[in-house]
Protein backbone atom coordinates (compact mmCIF):
# COMPACT_ATOMS: atom_id res chain seq x y z
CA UNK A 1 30.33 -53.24 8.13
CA UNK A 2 29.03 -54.43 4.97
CA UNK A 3 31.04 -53.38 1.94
CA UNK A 4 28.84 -52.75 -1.19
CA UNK A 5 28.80 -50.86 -4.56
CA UNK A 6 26.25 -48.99 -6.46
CA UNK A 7 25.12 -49.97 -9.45
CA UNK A 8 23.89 -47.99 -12.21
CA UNK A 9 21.64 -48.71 -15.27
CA UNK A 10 22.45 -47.04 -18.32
CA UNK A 11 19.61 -46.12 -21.27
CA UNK A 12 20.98 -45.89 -24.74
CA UNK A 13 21.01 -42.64 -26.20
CA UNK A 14 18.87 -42.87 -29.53
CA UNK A 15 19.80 -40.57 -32.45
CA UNK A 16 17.07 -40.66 -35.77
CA UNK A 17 18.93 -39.99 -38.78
CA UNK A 18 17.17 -39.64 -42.37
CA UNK A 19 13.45 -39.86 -40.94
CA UNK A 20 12.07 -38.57 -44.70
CA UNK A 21 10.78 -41.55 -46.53
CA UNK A 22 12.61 -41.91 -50.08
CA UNK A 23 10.26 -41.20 -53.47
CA UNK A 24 8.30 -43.94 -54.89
CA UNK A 25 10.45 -45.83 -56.81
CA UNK A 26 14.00 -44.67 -55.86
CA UNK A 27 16.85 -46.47 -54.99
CA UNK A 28 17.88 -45.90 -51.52
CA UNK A 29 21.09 -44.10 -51.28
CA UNK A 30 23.71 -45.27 -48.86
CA UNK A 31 24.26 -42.74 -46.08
CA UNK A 32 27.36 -41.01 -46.53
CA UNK A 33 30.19 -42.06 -44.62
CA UNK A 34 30.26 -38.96 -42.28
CA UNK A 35 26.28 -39.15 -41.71
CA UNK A 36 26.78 -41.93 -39.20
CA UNK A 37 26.55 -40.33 -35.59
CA UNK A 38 29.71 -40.34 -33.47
CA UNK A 39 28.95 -42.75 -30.20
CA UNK A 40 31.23 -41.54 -27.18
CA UNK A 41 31.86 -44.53 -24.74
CA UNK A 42 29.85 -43.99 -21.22
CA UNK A 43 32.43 -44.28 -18.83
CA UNK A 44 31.84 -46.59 -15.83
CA UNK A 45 30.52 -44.69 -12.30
CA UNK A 46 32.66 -45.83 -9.80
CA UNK A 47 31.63 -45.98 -6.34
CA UNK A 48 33.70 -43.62 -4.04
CA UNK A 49 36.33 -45.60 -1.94
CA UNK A 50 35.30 -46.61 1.22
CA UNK A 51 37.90 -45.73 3.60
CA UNK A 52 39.87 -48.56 5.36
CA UNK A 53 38.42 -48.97 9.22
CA UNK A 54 40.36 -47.75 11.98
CA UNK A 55 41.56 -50.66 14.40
CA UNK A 56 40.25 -50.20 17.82
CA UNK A 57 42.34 -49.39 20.65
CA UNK A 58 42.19 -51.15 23.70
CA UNK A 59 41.15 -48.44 25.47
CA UNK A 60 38.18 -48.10 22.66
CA UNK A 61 37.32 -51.86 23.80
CA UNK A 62 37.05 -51.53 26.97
CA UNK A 63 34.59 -48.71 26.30
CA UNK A 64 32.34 -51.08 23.94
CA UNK A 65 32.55 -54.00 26.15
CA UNK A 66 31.52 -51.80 29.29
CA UNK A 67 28.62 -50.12 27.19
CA UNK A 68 27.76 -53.84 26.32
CA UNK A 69 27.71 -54.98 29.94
CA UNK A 70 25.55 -51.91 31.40
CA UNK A 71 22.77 -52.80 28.85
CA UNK A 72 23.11 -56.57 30.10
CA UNK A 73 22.54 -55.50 33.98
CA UNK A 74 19.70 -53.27 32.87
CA UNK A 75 17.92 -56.43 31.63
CA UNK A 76 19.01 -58.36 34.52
CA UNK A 77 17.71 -56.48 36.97
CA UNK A 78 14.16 -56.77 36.19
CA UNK A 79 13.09 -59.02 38.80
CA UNK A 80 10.06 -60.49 35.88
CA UNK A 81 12.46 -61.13 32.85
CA UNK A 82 11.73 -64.57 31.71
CA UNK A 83 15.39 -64.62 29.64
CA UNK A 84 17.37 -63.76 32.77
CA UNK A 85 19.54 -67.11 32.14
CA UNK A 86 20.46 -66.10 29.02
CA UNK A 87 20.89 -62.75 29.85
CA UNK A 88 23.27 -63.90 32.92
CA UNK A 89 25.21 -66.72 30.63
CA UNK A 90 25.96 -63.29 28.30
CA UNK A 91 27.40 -61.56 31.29
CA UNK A 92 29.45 -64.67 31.98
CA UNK A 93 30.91 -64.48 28.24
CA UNK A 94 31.81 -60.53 28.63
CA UNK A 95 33.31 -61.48 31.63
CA UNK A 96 35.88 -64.32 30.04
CA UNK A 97 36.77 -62.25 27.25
CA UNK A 98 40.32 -60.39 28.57
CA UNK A 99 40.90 -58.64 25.06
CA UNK A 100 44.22 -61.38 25.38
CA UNK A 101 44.35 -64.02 23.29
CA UNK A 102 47.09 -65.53 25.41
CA UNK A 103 45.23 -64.34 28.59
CA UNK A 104 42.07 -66.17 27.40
CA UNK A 105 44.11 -69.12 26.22
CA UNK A 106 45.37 -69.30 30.36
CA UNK A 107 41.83 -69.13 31.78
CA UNK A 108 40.35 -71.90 29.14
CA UNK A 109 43.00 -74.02 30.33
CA UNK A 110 42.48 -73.45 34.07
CA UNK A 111 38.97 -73.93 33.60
CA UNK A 112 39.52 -77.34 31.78
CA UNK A 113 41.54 -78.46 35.00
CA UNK A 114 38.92 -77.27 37.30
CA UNK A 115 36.01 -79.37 35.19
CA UNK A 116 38.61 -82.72 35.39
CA UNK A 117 39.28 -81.64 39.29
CA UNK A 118 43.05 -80.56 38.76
CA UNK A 119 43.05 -77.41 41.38
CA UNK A 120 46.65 -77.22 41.98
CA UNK A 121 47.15 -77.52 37.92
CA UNK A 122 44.31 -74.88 37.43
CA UNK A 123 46.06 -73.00 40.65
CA UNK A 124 49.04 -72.53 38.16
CA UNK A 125 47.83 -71.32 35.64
CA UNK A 126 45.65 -68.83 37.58
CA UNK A 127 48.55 -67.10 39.48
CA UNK A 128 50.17 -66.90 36.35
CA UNK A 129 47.03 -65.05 34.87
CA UNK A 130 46.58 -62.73 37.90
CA UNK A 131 50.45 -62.13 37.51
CA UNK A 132 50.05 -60.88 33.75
CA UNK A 133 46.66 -59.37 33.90
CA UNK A 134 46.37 -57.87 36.98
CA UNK A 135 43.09 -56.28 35.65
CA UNK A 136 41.04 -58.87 34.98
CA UNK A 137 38.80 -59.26 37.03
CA UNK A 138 37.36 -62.90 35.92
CA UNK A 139 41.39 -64.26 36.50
CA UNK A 140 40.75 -63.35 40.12
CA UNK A 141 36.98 -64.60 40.71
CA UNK A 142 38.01 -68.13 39.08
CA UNK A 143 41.39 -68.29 41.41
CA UNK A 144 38.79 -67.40 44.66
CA UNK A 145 36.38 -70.39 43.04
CA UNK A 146 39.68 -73.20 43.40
CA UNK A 147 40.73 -71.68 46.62
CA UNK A 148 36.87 -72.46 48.01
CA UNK A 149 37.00 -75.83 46.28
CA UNK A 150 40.17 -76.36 48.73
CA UNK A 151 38.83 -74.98 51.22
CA UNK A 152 41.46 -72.49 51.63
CA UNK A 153 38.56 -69.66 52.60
CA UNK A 154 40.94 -66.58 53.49
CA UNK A 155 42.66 -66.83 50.24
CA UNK A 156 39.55 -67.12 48.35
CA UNK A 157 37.91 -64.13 50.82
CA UNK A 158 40.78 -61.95 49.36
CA UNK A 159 40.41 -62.79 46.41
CA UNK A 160 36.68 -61.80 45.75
CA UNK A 161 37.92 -58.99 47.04
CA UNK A 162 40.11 -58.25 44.18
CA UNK A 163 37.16 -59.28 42.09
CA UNK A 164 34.90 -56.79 43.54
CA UNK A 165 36.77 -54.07 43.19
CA UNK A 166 37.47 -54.21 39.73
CA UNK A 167 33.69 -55.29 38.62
CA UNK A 168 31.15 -54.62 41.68
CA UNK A 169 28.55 -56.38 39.79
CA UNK A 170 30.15 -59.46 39.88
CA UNK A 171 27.13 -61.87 41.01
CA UNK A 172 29.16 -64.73 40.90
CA UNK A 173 31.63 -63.45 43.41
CA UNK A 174 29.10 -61.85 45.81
CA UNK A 175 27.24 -65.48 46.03
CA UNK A 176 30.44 -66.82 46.71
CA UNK A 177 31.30 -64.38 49.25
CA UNK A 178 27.69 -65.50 51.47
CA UNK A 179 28.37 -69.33 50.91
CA UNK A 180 31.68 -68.72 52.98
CA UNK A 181 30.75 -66.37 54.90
CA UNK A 182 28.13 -68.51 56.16
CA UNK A 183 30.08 -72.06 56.47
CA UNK A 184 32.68 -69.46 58.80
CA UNK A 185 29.62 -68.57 60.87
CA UNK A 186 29.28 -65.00 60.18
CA UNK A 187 25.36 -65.17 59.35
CA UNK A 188 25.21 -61.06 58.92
CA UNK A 189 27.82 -60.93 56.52
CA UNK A 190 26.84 -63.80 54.36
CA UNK A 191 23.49 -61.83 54.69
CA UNK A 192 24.89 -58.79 53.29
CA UNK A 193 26.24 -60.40 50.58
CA UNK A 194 23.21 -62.42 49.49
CA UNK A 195 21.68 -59.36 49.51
CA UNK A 196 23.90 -57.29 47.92
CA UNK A 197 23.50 -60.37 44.67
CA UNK A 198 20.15 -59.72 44.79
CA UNK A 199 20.22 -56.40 43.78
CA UNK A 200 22.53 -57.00 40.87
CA UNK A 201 20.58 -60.05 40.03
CA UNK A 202 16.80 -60.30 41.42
CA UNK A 203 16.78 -64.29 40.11
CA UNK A 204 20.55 -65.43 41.39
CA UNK A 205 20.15 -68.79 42.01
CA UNK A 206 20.63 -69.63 45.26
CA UNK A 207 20.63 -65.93 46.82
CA UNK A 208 17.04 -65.94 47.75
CA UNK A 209 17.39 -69.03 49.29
CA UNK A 210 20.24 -67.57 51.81
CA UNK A 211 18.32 -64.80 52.84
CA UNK A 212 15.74 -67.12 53.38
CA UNK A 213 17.51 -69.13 55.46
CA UNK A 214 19.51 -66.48 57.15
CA UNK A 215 16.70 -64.17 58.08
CA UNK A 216 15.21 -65.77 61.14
CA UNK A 217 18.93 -65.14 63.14
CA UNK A 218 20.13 -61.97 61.16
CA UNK A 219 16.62 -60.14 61.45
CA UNK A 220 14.86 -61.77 64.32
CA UNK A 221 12.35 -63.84 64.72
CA UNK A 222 8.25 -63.03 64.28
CA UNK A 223 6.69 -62.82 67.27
C-alpha cells in the first residue's frame, strides 16, 4: 500500500477593526493596546494513523498464490490467446516460488547444475529439497526432469507422479510424462497424457505434435 497524508489549506481569518474614517484634519490616534484582536494558533490536522499491516501467514500465501495461479490457467486455456508464452513463463515463476528462501536458494542452485550438465550435483541438491519440502511440487517435477536426462525413466515416472498430485495442472510434467511414455512404447498412455496437456494448455509446445503423431496407432487409421 501506498502511505500518504492529507493536506489541508488554511484561509486567514480577517478581523476589521476601526473601519470609521478619522475627521478632517485629526491626528490619528494609536489603537489602544487592548484593541488589537487576540490571534489563537490553528493547530495542525493530523492525519489519523494508519495502522501497521498484518504479516501474512503462510497459510494466507498459499491462498494468494493459488488465487494468482487460477486466473493464469483461465487465460491459458483459451486456445486463441496471442500472450500464451507469457502467460505460461508466469505460471513457471508461481511455480519456483516455495515461500522458502532457503528452499528457493536449493532449486536455483540445482537448476544452475542442470544448465552446466551437472545431474548428479543438481541430483543432490534436489533430494535434499524433496527431503525438506515435501510439498513442493516444482522440487519434484525438476528431480523427474534430471532423472529423464539420465535416462533413469521409472524414477522420473514416479516422480511426475508426486508432481501431479500436488499441482494437476502441471503442463510441464504431463508433457514429460508422453515423451516417456512414448520412448517406453506405451503409445496410449503417452496419448493420454498429451492430451490431458492439452487441456490445461491448448498451445503446449510439442503436445499437438504427439497426438499428431500418435493418433494413426492409438485411434486407428482412416479408411
Amino acid at each position: 500500500m501506498t502511505n500518504w497524508r492529507a493536506s489541508l489549506a488554511f484561509l486567514p481569518l480577517a478581523v476589521a477593526v476601526g473601519l470609521t474614517a478619522p475627521p478632517a484634519g485629526a491626528q490619528p490616534s494609536a489603537p489602544a493596546p487592548d484593541s488589537q484582536p487576540e490571534t489563537q494558533p490553528v493547530p495542525e490536522a493530523r492525519p489519523d494513523p494508519q495502522p501497521a499491516p498484518r504479516p501474512q501467514s503462510p497459510e494466507d500465501e498459499a491462498v494468494l498464490r493459488r488465487a494468482r495461479l487460477d486466473a493464469l490457467f483461465a487465460r491459458l486455456a483459451r486456445i486463441d490467446n496471442p500472450d500464451w508464452l507469457s502467460v505460461q513463463n508466469e505460471i513457471w515463476a508461481q511455480w519456483s516460488r516455495s515461500g522458502s528462501p532457503a528452499i528457493d536458494l536449493l532449486l536455483m542452485r540445482a537448476e544452475s547444475a542442470m544448465e552446466h550438465r551437472r545431474l548428479e550435483l543438481a541430483l543432490r541438491f534436489l533430494d535434499d529439497l524433496v527431503r525438506l519440502a515435501p510439498d513442493f511440487a516444482e522440487g519434484w517435477n525438476k528431480r523427474a526432469t534430471v532423472y529423464f536426462l539420465l535416462e533413469e525413466y521409472g524414477r522420473s515416472v514416479a516422480d511426475i507422479e508426486r508432481t501431479l498430485a500436488l499441482e494437476r495442472r502441471h503442463f510441464g510434467a504431463l508433457s514429460g510424462l508422453g515423451m516417456i511414455l512414448e520412448r517406453l512404447g506405451d503409445k496410449k498412455g503417452a496419448m493420454r497424457a498429451y492430451r490431458r496437456g492439452l487441456e490445461v494448455h491448448p498451445n503446449l509446445p510439442g503436445a499437438a505434435g504427439g497426438v499428431e503423431r500418435l493418433s494413426p496407432d492409438v485411434d486407428g487409421r482412416a479408411l
